[in-house]
N, C-alpha and C. Protein backbone atom coordinates (compact mmCIF):
# COMPACT_ATOMS: atom_id res chain seq x y z
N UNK A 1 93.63 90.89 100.26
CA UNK A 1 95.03 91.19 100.47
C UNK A 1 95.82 90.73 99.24
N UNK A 2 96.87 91.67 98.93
CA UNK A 2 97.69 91.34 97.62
C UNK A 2 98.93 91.52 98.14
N UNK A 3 100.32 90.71 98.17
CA UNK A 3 101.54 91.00 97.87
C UNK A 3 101.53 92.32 97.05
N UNK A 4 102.14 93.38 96.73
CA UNK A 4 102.76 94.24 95.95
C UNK A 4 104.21 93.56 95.66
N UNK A 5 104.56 94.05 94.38
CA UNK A 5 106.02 93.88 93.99
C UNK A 5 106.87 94.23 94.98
N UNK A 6 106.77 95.76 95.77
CA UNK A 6 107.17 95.74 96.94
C UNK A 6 107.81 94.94 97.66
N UNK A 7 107.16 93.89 98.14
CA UNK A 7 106.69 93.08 99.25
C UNK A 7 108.24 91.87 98.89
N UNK A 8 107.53 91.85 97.62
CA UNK A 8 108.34 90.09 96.76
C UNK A 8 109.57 90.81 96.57
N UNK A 9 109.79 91.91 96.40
CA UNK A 9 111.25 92.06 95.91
C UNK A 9 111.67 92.22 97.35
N UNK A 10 111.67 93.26 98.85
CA UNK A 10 112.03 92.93 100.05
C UNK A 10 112.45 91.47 99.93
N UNK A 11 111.69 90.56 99.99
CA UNK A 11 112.16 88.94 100.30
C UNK A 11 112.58 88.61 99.20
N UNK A 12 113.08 89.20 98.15
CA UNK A 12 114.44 88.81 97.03
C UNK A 12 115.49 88.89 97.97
N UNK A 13 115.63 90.68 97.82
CA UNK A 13 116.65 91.50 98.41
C UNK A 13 117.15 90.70 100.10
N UNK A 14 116.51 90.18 101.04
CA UNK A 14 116.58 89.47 101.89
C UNK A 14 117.28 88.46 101.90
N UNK A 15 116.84 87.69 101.19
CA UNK A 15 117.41 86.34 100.24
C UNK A 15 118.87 86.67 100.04
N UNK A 16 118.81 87.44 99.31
CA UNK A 16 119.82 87.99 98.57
C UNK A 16 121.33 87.85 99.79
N UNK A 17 120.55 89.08 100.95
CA UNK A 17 121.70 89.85 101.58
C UNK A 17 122.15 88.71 102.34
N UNK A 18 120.82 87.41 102.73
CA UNK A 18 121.25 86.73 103.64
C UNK A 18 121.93 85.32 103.08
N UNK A 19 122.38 85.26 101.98
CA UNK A 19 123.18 84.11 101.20
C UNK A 19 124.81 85.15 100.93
N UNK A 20 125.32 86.27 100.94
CA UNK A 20 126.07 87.08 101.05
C UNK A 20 126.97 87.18 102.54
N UNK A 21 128.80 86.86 102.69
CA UNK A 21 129.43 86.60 104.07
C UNK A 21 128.56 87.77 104.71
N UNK A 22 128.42 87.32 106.27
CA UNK A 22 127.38 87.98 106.88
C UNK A 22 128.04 89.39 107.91
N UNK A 23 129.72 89.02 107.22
CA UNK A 23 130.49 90.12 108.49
C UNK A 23 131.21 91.52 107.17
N UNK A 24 130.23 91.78 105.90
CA UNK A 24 130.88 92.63 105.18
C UNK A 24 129.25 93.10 104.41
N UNK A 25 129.60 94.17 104.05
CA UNK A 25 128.53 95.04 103.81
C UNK A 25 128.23 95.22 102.31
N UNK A 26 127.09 94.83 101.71
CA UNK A 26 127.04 94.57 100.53
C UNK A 26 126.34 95.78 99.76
N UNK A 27 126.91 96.28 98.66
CA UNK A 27 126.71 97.12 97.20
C UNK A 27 125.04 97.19 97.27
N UNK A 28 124.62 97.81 97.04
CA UNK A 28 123.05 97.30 96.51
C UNK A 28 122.77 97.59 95.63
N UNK A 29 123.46 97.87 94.30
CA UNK A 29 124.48 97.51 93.00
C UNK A 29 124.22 96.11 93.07
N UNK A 30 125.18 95.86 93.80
CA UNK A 30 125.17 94.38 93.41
C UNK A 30 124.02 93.21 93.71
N UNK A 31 123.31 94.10 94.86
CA UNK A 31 122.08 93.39 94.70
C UNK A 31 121.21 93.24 93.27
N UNK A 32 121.40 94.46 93.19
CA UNK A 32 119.99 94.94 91.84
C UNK A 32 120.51 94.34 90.99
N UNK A 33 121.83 94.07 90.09
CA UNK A 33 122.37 93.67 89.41
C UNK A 33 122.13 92.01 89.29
N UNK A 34 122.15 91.07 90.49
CA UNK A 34 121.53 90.02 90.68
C UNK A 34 120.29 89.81 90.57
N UNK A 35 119.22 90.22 91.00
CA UNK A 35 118.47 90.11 91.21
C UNK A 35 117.15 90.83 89.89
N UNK A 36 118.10 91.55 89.34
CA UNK A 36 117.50 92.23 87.64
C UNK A 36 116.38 93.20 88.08
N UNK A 37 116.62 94.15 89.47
CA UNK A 37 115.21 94.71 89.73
C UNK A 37 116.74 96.01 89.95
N UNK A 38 116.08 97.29 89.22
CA UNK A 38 116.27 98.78 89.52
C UNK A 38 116.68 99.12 90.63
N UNK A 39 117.10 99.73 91.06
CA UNK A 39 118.48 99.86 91.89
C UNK A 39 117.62 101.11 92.44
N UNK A 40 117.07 101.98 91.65
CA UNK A 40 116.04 103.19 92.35
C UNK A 40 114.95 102.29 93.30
N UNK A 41 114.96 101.54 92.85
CA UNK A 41 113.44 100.95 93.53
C UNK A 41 113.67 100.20 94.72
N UNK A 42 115.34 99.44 94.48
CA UNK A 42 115.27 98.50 95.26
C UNK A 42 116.29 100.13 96.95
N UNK A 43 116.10 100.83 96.30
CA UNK A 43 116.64 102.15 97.79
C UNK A 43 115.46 102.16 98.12
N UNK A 44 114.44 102.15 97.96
CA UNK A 44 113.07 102.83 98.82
C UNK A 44 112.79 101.45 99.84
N UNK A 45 112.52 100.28 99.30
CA UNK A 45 112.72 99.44 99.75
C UNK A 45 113.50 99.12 101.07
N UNK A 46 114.77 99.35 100.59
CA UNK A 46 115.68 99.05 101.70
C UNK A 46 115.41 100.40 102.76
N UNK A 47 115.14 101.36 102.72
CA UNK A 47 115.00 102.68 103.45
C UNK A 47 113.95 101.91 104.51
N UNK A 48 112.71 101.48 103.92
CA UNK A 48 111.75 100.68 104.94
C UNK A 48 112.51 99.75 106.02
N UNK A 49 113.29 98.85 105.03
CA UNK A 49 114.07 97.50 106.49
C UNK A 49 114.76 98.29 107.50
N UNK A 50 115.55 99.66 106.62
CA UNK A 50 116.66 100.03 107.79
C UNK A 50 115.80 100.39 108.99
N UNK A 51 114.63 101.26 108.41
CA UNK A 51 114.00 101.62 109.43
C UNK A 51 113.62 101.47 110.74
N UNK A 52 112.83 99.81 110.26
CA UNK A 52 112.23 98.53 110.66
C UNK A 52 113.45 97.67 111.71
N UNK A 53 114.36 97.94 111.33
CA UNK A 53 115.70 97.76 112.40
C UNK A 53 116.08 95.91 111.37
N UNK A 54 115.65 96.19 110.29
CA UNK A 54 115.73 94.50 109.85
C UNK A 54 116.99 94.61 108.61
N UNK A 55 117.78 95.65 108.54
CA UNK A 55 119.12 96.10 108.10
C UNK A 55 119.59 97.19 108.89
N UNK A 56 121.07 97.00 108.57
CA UNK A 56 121.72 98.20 108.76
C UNK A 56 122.28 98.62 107.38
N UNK A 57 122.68 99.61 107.54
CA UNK A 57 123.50 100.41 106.05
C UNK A 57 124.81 100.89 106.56
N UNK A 58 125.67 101.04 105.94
CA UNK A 58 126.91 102.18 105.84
C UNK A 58 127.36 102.67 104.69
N UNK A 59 127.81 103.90 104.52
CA UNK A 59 127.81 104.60 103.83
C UNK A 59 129.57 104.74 103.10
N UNK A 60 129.88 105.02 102.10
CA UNK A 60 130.64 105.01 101.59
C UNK A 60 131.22 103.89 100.78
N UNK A 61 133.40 104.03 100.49
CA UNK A 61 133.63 103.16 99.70
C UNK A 61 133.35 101.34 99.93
N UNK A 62 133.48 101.52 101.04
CA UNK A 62 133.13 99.56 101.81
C UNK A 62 131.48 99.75 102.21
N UNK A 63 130.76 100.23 101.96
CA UNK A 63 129.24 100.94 102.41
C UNK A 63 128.13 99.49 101.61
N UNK A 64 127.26 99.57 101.85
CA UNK A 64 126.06 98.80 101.68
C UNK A 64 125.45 98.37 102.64
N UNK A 65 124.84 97.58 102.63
CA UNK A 65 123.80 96.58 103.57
C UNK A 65 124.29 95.13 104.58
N UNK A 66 123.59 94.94 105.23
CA UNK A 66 123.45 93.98 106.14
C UNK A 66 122.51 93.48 106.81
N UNK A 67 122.29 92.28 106.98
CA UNK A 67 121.11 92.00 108.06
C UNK A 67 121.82 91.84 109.57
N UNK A 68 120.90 92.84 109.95
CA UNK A 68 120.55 92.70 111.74
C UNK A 68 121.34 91.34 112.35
N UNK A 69 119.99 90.23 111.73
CA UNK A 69 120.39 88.87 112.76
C UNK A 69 120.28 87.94 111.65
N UNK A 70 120.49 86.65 112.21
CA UNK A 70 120.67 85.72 111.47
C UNK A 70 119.17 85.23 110.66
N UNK A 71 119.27 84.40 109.17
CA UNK A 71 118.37 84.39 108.39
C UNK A 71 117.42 83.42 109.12
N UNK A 72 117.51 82.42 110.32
CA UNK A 72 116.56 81.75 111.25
C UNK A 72 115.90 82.67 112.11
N UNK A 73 116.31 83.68 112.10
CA UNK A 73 115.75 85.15 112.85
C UNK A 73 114.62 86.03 112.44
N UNK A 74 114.55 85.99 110.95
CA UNK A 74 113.97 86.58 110.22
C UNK A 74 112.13 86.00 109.86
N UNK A 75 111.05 86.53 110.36
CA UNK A 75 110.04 85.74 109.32
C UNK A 75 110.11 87.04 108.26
N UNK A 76 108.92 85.81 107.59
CA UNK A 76 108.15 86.63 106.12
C UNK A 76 107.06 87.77 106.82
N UNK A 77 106.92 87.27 107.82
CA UNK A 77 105.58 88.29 108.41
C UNK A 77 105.77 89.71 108.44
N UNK A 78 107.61 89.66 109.52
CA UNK A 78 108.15 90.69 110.06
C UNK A 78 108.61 91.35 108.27
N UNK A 79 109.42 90.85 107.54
CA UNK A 79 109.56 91.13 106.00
C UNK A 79 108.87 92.12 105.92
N UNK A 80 107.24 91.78 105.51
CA UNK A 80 106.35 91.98 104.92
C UNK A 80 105.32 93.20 105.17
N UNK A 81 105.85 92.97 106.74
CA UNK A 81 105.31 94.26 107.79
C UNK A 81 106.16 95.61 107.63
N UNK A 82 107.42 95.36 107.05
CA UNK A 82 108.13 97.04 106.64
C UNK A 82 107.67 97.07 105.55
N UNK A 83 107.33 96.32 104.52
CA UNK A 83 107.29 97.21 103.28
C UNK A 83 105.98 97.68 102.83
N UNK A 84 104.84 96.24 103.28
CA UNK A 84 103.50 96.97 102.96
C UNK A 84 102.48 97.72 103.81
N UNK A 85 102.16 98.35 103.04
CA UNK A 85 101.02 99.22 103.90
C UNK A 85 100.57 98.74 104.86
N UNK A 86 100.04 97.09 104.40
CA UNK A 86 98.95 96.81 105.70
C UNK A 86 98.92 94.82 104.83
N UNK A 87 98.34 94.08 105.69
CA UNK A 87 98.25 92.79 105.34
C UNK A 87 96.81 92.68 105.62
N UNK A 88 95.90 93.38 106.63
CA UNK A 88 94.52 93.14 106.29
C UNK A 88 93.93 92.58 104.95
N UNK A 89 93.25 91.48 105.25
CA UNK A 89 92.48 90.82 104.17
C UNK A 89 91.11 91.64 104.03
N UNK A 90 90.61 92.41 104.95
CA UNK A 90 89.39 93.29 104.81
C UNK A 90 89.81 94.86 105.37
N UNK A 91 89.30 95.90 104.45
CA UNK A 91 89.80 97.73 104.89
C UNK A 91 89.54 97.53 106.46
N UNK A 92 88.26 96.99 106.87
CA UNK A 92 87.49 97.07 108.72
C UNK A 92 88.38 97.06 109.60
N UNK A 93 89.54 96.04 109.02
CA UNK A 93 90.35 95.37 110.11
C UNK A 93 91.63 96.09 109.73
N UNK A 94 92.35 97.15 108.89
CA UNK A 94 93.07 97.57 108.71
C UNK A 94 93.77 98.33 110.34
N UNK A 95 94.66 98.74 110.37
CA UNK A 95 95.41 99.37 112.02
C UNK A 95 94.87 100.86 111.38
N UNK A 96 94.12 101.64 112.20
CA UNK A 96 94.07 102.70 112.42
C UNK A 96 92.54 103.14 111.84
N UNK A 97 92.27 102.51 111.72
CA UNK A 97 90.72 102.50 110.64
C UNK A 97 89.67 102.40 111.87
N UNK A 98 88.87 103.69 111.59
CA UNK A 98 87.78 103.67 112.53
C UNK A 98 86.76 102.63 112.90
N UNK A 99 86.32 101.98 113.95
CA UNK A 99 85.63 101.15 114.11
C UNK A 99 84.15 101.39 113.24
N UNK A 100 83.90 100.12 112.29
CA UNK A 100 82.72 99.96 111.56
C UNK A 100 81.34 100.56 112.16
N UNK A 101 80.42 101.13 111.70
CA UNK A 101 79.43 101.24 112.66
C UNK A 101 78.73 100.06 112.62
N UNK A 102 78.67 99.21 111.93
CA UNK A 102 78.01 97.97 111.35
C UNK A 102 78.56 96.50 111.61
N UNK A 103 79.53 96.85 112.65
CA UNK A 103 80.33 95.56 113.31
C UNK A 103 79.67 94.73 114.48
N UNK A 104 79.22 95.84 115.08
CA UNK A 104 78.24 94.65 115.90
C UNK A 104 77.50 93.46 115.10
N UNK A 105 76.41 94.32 114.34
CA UNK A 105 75.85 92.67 113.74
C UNK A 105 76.27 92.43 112.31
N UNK A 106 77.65 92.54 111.96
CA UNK A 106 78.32 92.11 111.09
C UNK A 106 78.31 90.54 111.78
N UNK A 107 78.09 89.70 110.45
CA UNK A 107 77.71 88.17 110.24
C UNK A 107 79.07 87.74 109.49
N UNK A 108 79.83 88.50 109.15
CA UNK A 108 81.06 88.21 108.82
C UNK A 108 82.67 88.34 109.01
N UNK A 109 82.32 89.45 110.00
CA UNK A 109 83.18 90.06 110.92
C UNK A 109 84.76 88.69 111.48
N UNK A 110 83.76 87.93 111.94
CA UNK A 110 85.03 87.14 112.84
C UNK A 110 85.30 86.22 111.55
N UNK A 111 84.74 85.69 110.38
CA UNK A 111 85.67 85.33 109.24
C UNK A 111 86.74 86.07 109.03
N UNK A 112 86.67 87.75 109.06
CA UNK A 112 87.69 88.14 108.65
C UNK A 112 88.58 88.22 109.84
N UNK A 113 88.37 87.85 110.66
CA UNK A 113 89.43 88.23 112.22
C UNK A 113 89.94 86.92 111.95
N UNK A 114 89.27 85.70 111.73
CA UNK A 114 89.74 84.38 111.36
C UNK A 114 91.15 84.70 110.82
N UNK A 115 90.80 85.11 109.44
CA UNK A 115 91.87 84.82 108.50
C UNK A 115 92.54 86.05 108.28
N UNK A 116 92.62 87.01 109.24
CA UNK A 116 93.85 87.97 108.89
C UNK A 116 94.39 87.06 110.53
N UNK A 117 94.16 86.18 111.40
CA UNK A 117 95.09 85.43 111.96
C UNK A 117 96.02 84.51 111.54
N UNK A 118 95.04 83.93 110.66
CA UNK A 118 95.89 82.66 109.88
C UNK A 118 96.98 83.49 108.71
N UNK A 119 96.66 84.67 108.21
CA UNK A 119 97.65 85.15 107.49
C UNK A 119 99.01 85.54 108.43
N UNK A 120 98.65 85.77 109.67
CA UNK A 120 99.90 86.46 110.23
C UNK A 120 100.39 85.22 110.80
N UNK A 121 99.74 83.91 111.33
CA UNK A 121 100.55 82.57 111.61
C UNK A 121 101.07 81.94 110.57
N UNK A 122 100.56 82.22 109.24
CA UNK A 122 101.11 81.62 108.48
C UNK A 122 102.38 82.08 107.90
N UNK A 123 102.63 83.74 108.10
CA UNK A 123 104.01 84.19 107.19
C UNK A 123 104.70 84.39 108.77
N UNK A 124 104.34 84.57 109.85
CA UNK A 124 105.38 84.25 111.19
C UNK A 124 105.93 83.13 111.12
N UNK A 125 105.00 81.74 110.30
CA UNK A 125 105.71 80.90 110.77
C UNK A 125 106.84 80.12 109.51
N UNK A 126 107.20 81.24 108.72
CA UNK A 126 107.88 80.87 107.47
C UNK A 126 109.39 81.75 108.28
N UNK A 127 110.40 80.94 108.47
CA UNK A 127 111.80 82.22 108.24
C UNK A 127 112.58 82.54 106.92
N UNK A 128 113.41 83.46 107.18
CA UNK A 128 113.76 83.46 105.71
C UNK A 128 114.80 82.46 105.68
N UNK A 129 115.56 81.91 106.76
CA UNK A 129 116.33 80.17 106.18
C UNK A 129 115.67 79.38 105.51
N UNK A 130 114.06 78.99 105.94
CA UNK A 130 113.31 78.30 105.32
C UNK A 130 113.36 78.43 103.72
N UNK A 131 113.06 79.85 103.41
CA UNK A 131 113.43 80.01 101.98
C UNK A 131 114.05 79.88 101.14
N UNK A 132 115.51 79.88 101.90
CA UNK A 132 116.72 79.72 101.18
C UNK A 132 116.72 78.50 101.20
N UNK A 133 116.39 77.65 101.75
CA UNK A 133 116.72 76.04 102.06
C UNK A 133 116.33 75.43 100.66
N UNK A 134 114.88 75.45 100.06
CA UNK A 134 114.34 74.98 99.33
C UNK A 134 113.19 75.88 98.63
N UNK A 135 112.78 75.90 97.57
CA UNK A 135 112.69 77.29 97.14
C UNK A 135 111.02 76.08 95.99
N UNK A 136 111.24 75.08 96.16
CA UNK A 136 109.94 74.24 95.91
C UNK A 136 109.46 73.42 97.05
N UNK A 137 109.47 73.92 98.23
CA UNK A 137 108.92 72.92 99.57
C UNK A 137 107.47 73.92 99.90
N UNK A 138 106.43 73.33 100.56
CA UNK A 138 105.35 73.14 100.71
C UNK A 138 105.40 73.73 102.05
N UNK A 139 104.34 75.10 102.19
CA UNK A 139 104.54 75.62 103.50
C UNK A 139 103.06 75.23 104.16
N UNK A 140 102.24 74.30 103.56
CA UNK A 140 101.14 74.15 104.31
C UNK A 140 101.87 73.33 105.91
């Protein structure tokens, strides 16, 4: 499993919207502009959260972004789950991927069930306040 740029810029842009007053709708201009990432790139992006129900948008002269709920509301998991494909640490265990024929006496099988658990307890159990709080603290 790899982060994509994807992934890290969502939890910029996050960051971002959720240090921004939370009752006015922000530019995403002014995101990109902060944040030094393309303004094309950072729309595809945001198209995923709105989706995902983890922004809203409005359109026009007062128009931009918002988060849903509050930044103690938010994990990295849920983040991470609109923008990338998939968080599987092995293709086997990917969502929609035909069962292995070779899973029964796969000898390694429940390693990987192991740790695509511990990946999803571990970014569930990060919020994005956490992030903002301290940005060198230790998430073991």
């Amino acid at each position: 499993m790899m982060i994509s740029t994807r992934g890290r810029y969502a939890l910029r842009l996050m960051i971002d919207l959720a240090e921004q007053p939370s009752d006015r709708f922000t530019p995403l201009r002014e995101i990109a502009a902060r944040q030094e990432i393309s303004e094309k790139y950072l729309e595809g992006i945001v198209k995923s959260l709105v989706r995902s129900g983890l922004l809203t948008g409005l359109r026009g002269k007062k128009g931009g972004y918002r988060m849903t709920k509050k930044p103690s509301e938010y994990t990295v998991y849920e983040i991470l789950s609109a923008t990338e494909e998939d968080l599987s640490p092995v293709s086997c265990l990917e969502p929609g991927t035909p069962a292995c024929p070779r899973a029964d006496g796969c000898r390694t099988i429940s390693m990987w069930k192991n740790l695509d658990q511990m990946i999803v307890q571990f970014f569930s159990g990060i919020t994005l306040e956490k992030l903002m709080e301290d940005s060198k603290q230790s998430f073991t």
